[in-house]
Protein backbone atom coordinates (compact mmCIF):
# COMPACT_ATOMS: atom_id res chain seq x y z
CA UNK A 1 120.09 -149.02 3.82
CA UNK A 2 120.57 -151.10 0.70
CA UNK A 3 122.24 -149.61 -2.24
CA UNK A 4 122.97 -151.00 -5.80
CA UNK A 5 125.62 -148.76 -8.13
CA UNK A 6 125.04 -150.61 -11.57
CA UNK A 7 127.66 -149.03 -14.29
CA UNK A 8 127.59 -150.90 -17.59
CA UNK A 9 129.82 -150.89 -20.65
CA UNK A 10 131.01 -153.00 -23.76
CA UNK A 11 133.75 -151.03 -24.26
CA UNK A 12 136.09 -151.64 -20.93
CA UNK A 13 138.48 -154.04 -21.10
CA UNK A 14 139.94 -155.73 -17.76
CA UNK A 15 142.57 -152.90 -16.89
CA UNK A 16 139.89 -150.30 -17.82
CA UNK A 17 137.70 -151.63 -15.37
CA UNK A 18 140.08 -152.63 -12.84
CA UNK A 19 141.09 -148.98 -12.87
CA UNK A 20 136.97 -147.80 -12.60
CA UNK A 21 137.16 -150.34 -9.12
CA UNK A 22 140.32 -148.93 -8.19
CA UNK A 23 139.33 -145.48 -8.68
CA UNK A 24 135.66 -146.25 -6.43
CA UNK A 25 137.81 -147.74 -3.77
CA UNK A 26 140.08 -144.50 -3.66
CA UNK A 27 136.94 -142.44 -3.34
CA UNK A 28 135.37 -144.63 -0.53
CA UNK A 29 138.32 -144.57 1.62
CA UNK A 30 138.89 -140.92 0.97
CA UNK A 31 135.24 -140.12 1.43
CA UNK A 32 134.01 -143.13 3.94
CA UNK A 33 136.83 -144.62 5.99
CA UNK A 34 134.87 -145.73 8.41
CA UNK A 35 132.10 -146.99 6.59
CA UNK A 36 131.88 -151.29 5.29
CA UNK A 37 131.67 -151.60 1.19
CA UNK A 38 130.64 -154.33 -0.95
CA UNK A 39 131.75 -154.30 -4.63
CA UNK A 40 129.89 -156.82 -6.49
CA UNK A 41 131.35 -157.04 -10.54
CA UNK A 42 129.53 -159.31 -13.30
CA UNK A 43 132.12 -159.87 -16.41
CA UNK A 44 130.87 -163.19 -18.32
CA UNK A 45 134.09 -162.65 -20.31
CA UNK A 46 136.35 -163.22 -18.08
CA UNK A 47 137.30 -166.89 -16.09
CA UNK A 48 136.91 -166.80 -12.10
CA UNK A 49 140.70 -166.95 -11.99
CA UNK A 50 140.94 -163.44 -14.01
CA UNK A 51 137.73 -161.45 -11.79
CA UNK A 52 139.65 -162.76 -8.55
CA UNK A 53 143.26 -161.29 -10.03
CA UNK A 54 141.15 -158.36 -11.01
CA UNK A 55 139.48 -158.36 -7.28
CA UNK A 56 142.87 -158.58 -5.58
CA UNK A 57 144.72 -155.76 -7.30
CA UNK A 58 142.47 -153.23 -5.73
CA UNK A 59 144.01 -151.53 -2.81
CA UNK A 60 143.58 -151.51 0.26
CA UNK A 61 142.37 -154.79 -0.14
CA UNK A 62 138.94 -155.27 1.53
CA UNK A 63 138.25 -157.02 4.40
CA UNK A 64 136.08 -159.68 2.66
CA UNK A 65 136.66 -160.98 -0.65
CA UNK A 66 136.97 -161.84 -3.43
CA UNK A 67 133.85 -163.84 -2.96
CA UNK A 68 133.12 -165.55 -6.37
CA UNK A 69 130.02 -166.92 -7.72
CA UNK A 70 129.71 -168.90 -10.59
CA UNK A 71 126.55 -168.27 -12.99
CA UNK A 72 125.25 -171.31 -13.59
CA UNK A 73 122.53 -169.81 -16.18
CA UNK A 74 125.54 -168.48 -18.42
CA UNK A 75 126.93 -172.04 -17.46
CA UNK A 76 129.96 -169.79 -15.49
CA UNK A 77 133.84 -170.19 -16.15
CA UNK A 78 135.96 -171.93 -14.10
């Protein structure tokens, strides 16, 4: 089963939504330990470099990741 979890907002900034991330990652391990997770995050504001800090800090870290990919339509940050 395939599953996408879209949650949008304007107002986060990057420790508001590292927090969110953090906060789904407590709930998955709590709820399914067992269970393989992807967490896929679009923010156009920030550089590769800052999602893949913002990637890392969750914890547990997962198993695979950060995986980045660069947007070529928005002409992506390196």
């Amino acid at each position: 089963m395939k599953l996408t979890f879209t949650i949008k907002s304007d107002h986060l900034n990057t420790e508001d939504i590292r927090a969110l991330l953090q906060a789904v990652r407590d709930c998955e391990m709590a709820t399914f330990p067992e269970k393989e997770i992807s967490v896929f995050i679009e923010v156009p504001e920030l550089l590769m470099a800052e999602c893949t800090k913002l990637l890392t800090s969750i914890k547990p870290p997962y198993d695979y990741g950060p995986i980045i990919i660069r947007n070529k339509d928005k002409g992506g940050q390196t």
